[in-house]
C-alpha atoms as a PDB file:
ATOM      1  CA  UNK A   1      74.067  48.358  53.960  1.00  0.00           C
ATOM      2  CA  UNK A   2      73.541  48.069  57.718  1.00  0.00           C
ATOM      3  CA  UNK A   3      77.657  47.782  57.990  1.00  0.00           C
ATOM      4  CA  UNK A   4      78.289  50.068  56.712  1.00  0.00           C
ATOM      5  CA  UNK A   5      75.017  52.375  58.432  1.00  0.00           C
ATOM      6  CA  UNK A   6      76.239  51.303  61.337  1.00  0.00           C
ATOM      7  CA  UNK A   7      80.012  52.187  60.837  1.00  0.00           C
ATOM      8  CA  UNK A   8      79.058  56.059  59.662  1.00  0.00           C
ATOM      9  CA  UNK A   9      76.429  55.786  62.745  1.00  0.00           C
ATOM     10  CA  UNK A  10      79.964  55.192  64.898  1.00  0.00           C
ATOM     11  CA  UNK A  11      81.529  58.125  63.117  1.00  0.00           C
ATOM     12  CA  UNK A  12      79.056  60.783  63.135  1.00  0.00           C
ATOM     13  CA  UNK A  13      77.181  60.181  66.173  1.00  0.00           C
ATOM     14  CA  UNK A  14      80.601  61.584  68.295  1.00  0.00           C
ATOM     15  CA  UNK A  15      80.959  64.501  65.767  1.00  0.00           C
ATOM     16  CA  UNK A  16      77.463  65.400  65.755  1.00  0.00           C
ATOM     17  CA  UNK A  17      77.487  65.383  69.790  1.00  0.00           C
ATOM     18  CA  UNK A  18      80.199  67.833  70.114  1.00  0.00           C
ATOM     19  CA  UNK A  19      79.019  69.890  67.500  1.00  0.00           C
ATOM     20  CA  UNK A  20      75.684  70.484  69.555  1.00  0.00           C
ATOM     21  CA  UNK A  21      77.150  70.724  73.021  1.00  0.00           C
ATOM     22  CA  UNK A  22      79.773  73.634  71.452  1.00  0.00           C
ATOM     23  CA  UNK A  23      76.641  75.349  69.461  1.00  0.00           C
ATOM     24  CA  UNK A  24      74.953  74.937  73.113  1.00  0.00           C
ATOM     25  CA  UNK A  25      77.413  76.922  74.675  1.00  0.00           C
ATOM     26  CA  UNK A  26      77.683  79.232  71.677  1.00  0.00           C
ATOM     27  CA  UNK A  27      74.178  80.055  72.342  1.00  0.00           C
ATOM     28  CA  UNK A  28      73.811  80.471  75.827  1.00  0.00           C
ATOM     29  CA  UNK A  29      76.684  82.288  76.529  1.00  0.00           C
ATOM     30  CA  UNK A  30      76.104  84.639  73.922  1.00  0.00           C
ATOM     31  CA  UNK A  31      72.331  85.476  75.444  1.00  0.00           C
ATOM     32  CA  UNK A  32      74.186  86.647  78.799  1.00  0.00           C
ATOM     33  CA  UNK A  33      75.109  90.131  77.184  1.00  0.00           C
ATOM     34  CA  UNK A  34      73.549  89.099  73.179  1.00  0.00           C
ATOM     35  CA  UNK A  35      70.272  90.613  74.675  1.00  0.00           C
ATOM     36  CA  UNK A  36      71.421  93.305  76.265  1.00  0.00           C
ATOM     37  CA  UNK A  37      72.284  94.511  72.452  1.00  0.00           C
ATOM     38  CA  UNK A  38      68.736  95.011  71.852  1.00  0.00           C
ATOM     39  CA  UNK A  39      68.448  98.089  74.277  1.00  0.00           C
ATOM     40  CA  UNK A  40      71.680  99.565  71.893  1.00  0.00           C
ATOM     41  CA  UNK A  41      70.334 102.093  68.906  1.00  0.00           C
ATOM     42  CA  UNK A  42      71.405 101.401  65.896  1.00  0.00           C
ATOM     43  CA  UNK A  43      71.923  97.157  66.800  1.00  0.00           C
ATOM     44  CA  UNK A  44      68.316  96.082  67.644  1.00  0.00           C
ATOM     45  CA  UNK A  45      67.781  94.685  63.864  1.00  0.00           C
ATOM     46  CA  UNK A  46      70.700  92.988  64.012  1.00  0.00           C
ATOM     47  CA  UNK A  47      70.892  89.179  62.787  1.00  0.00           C
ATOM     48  CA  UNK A  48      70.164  86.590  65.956  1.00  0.00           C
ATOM     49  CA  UNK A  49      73.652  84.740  64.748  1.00  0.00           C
ATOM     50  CA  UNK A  50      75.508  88.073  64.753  1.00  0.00           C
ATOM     51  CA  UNK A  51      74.225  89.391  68.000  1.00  0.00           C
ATOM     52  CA  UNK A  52      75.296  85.702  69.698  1.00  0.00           C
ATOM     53  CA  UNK A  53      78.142  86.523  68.485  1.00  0.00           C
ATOM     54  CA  UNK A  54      78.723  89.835  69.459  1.00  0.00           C
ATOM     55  CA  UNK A  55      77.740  88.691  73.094  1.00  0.00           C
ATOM     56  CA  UNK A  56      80.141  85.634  73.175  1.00  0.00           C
ATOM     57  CA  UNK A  57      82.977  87.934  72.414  1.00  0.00           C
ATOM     58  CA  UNK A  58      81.418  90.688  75.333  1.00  0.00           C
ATOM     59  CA  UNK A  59      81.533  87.705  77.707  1.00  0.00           C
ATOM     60  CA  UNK A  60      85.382  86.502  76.892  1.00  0.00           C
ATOM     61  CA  UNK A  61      86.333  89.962  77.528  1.00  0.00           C
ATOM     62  CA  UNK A  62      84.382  90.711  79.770  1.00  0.00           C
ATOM     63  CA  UNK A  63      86.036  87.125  82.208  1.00  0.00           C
ATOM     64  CA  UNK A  64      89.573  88.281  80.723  1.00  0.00           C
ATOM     65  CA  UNK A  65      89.511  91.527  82.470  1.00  0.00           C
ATOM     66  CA  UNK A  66      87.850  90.157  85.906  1.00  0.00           C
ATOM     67  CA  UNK A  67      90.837  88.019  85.911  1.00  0.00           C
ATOM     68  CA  UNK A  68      93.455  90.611  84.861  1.00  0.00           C
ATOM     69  CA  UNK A  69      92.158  92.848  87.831  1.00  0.00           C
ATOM     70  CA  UNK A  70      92.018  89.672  90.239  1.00  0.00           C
ATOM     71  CA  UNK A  71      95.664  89.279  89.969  1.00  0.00           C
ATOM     72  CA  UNK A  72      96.147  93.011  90.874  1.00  0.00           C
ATOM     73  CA  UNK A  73      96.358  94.950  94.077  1.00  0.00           C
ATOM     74  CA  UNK A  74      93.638  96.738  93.741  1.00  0.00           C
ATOM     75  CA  UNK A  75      91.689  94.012  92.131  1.00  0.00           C
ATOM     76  CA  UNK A  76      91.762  91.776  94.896  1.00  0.00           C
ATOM     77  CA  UNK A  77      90.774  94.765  97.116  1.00  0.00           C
ATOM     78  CA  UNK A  78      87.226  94.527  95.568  1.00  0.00           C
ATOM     79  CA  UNK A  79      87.211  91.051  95.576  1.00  0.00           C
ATOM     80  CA  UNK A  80      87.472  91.681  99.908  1.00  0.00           C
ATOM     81  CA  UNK A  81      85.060  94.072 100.234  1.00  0.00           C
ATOM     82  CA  UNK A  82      82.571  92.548  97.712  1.00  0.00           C
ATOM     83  CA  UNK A  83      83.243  89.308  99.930  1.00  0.00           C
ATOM     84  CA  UNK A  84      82.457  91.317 102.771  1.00  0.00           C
ATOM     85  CA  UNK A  85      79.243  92.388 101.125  1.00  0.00           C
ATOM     86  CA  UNK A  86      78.101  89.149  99.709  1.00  0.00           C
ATOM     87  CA  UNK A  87      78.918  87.701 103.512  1.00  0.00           C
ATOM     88  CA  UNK A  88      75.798  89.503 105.113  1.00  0.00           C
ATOM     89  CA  UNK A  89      73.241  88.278 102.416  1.00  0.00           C
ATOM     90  CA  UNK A  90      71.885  85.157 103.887  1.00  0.00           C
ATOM     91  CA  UNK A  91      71.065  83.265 100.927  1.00  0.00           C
ATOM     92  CA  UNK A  92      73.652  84.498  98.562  1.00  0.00           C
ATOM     93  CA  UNK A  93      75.911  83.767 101.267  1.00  0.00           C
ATOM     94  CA  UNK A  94      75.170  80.014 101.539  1.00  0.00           C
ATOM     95  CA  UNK A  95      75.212  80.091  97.560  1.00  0.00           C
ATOM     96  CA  UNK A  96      78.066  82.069  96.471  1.00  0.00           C
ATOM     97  CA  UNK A  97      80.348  80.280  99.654  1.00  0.00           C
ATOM     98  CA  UNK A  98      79.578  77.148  98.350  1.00  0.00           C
ATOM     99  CA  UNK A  99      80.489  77.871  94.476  1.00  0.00           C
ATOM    100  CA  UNK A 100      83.294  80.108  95.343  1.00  0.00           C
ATOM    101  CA  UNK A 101      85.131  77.171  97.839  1.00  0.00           C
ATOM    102  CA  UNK A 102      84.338  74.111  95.257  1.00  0.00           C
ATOM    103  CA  UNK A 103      86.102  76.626  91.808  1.00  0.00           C
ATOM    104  CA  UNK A 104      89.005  77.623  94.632  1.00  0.00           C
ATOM    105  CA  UNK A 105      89.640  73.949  96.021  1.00  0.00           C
ATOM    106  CA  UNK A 106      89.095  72.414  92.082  1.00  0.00           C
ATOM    107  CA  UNK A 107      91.034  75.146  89.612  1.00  0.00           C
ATOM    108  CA  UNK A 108      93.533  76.108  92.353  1.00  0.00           C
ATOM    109  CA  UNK A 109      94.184  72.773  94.675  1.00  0.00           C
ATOM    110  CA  UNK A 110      96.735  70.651  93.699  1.00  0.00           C
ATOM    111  CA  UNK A 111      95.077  68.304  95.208  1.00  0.00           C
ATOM    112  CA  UNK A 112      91.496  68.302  93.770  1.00  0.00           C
ATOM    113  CA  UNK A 113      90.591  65.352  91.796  1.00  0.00           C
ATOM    114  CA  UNK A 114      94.158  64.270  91.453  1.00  0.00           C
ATOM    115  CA  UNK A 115      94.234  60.625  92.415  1.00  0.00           C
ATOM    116  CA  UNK A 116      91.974  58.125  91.770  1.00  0.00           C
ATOM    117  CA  UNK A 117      90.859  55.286  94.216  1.00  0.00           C
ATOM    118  CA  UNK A 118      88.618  51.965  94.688  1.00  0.00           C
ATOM    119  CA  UNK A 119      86.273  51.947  97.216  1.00  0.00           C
ATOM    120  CA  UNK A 120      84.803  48.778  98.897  1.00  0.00           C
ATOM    121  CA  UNK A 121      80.869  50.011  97.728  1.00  0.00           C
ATOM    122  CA  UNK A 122      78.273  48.937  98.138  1.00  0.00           C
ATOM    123  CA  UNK A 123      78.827  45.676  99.534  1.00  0.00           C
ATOM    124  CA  UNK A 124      82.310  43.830 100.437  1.00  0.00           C
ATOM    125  CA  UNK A 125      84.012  41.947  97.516  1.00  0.00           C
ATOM    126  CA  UNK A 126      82.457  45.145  95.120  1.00  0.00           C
ATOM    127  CA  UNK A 127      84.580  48.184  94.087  1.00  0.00           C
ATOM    128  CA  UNK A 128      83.473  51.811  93.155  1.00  0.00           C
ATOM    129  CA  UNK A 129      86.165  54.561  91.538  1.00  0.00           C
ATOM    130  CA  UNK A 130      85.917  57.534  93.122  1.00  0.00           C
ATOM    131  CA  UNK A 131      88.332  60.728  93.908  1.00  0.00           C
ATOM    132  CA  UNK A 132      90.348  62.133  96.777  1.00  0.00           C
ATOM    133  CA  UNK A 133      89.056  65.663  97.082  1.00  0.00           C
ATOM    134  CA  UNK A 134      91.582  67.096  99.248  1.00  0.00           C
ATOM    135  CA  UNK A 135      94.751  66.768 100.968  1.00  0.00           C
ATOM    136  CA  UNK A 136      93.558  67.145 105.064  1.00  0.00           C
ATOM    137  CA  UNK A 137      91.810  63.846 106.637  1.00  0.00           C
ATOM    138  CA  UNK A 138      89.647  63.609 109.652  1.00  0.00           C
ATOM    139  CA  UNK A 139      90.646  62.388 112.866  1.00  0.00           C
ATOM    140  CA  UNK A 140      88.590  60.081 114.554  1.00  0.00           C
ATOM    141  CA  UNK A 141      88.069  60.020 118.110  1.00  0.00           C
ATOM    142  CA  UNK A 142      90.120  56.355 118.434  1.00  0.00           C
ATOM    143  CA  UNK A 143      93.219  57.873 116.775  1.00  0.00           C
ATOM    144  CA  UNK A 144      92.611  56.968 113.267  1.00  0.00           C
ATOM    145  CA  UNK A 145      92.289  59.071 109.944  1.00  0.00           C
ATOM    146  CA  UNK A 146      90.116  58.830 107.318  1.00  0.00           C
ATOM    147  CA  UNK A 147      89.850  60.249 103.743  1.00  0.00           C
ATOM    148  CA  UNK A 148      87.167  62.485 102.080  1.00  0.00           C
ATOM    149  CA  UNK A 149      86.430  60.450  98.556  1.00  0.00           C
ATOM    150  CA  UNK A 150      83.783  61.558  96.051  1.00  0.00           C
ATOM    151  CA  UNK A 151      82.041  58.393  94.243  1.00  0.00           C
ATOM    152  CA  UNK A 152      80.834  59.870  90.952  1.00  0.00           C
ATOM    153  CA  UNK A 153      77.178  58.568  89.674  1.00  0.00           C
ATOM    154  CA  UNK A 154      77.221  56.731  85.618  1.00  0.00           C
ATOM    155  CA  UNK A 155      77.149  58.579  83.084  1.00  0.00           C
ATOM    156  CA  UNK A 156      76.761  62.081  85.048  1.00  0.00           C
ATOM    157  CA  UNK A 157      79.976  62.238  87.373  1.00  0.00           C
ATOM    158  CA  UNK A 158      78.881  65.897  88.503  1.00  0.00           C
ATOM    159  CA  UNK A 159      76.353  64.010  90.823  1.00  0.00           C
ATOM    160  CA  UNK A 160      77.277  61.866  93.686  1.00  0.00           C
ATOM    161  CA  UNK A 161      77.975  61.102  97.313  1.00  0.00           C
ATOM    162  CA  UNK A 162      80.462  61.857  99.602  1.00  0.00           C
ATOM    163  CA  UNK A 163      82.558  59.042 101.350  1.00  0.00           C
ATOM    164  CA  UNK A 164      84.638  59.099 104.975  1.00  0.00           C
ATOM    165  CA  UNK A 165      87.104  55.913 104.167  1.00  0.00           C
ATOM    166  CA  UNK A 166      90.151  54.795 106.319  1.00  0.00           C
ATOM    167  CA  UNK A 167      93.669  54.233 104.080  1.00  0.00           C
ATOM    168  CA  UNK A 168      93.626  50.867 104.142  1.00  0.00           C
ATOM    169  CA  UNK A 169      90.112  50.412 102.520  1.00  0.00           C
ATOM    170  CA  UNK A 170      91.360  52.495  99.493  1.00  0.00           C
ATOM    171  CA  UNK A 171      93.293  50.868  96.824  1.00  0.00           C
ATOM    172  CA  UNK A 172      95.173  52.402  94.651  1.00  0.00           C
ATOM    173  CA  UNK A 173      94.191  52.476  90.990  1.00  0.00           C
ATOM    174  CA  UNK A 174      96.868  53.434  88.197  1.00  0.00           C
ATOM    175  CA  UNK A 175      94.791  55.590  86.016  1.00  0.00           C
ATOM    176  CA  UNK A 176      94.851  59.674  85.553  1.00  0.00           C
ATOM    177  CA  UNK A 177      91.957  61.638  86.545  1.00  0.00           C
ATOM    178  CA  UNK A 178      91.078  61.995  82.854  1.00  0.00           C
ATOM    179  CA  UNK A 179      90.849  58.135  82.346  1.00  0.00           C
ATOM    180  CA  UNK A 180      88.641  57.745  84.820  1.00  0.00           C
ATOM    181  CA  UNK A 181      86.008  60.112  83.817  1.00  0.00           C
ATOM    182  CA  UNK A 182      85.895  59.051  80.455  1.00  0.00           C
ATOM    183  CA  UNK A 183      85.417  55.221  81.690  1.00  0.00           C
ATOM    184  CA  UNK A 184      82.234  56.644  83.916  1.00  0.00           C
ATOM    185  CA  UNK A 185      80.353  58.562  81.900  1.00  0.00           C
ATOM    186  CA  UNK A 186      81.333  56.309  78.855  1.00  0.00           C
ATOM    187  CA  UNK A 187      79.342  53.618  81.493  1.00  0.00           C
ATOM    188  CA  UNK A 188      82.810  50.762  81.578  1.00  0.00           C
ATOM    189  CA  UNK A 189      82.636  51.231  77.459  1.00  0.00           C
ATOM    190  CA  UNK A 190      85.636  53.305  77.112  1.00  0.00           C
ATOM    191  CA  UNK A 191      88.354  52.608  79.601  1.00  0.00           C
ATOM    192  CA  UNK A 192      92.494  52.787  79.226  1.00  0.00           C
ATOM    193  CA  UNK A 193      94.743  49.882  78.158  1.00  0.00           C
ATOM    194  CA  UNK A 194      96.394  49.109  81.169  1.00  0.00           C
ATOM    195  CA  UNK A 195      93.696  48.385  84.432  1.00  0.00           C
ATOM    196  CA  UNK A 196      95.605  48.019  87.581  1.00  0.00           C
ATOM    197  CA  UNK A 197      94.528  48.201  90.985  1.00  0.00           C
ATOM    198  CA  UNK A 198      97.704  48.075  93.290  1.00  0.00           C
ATOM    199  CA  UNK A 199      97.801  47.959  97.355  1.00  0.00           C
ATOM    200  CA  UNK A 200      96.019  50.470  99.769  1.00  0.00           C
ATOM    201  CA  UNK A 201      96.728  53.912 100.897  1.00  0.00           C
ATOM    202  CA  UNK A 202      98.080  53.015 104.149  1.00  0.00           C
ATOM    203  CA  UNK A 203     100.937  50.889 102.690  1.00  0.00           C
ATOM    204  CA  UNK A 204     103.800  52.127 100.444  1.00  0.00           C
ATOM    205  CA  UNK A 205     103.494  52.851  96.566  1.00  0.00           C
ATOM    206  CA  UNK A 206     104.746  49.438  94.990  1.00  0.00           C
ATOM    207  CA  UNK A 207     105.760  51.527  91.713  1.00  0.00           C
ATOM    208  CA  UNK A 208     107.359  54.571  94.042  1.00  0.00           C
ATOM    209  CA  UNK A 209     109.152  51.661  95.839  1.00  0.00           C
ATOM    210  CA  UNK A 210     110.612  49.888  92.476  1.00  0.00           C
ATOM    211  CA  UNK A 211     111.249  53.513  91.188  1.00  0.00           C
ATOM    212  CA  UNK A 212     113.230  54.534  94.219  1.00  0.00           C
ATOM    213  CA  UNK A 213     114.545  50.779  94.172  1.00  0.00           C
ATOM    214  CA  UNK A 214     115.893  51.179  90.581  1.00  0.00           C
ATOM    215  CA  UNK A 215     117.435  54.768  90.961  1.00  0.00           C
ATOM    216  CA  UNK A 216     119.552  53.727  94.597  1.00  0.00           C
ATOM    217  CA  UNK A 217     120.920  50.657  92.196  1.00  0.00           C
ATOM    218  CA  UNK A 218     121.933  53.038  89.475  1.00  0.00           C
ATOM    219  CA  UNK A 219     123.487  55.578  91.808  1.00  0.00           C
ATOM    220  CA  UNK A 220     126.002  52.948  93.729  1.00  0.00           C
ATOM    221  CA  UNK A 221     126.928  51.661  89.888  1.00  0.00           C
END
């Protein structure tokens, strides 16, 4: 009995978490404009479910044509001048900057949370994953560049600290993006089949070098 507890307890406990974070969603996104139905004649005795529902579909519609008029001419012309607006607010301004410049840099950068890295933290000989954020380094006054790297906190990786590392204390680690958020919030308990953690930053990719390697042999056959 307590294998076989234990084995539906492995089974269910994943189904029963996603089923409550999507009814989560469900629910709160379907309040933004769900209780603005009440103020409607004729829909105020409407069923709770129904009037999520109604409100869910309001909201998807509602982001659909934002985006279909952000892609426009004359779309983007609001966008400016509500910029412009927002700009002279002093509190909104600190607010809506910051949200607007982390969605542009991590749903538009290529670069965003791309590449994953190990980071000599907290102490020598120990190793943290973390994230190059962008693209541009900093330039210190000796000559030298570092990296911006984001170390993610276990199990929430939305909370963290922000890094300045030199290339050669980052090592590359051959694992997507994806991997590695599933092996921090999972706390090490979930992690892909193959860990590898090649040279640093500053020297050459050892699998772009076989690669390139393997395709000049092929080309002089």
């Amino acid at each position: 009995m307590k294998k076989y507890f234990l084995t539906g307890l492995v089974v269910m406990l994943p189904i029963l978490l996603t089923a409550y974070l999507l009814w989560f969603l469900f629910t709160w996104s379907g309040q933004i404009f769900g209780q603005l139905l009440v103020y409607v004649p004729y829909l105020q005795d409407i069923p709770r479910t129904v009037r999520l529902l109604v409100g869910f579909v309001l909201l998807v519609l509602v982001i659909y044509v934002v985006g279909f008029l952000a892609s426009h001419l004359i779309g983007r012309r609001l966008l400016q001048v509500w910029d412009g607006f927002i700009s002279r607010v002093p509190l909104a301004r600190l607010v809506y900057g910051t949200t607007k410049q982390f969605t542009d840099n991590f749903f538009s950068n290529r670069f965003a949370f791309r590449q994953v890295v190990a980071v000599e933290y907290p102490r020598p000989g120990t190793y943290a994953l973390g994230f190059l954020t962008t693209d541009k380094t900093w330039e210190m006054e000796n000559g030298t560049t570092v990296h911006t790297v984001y170390l993610p906190n276990t199990p929430n990786p939305t909370g963290g600290r922000i890094m300045l590392v030199p290339p050669r204390r980052l090592l590359r680690v051959k694992m997507s993006v994806e991997e590695a958020i599933k092996l921090i919030v999972s706390g090490g308990m979930v992690f892909p089949p193959n860990l590898t953690i090649t040279n640093s930053l500053d020297q050459p990719d050892a699998s772009d070098k076989r690669t390139s390697g393997k395709a000049k042999v092929k080309k002089t056959r």
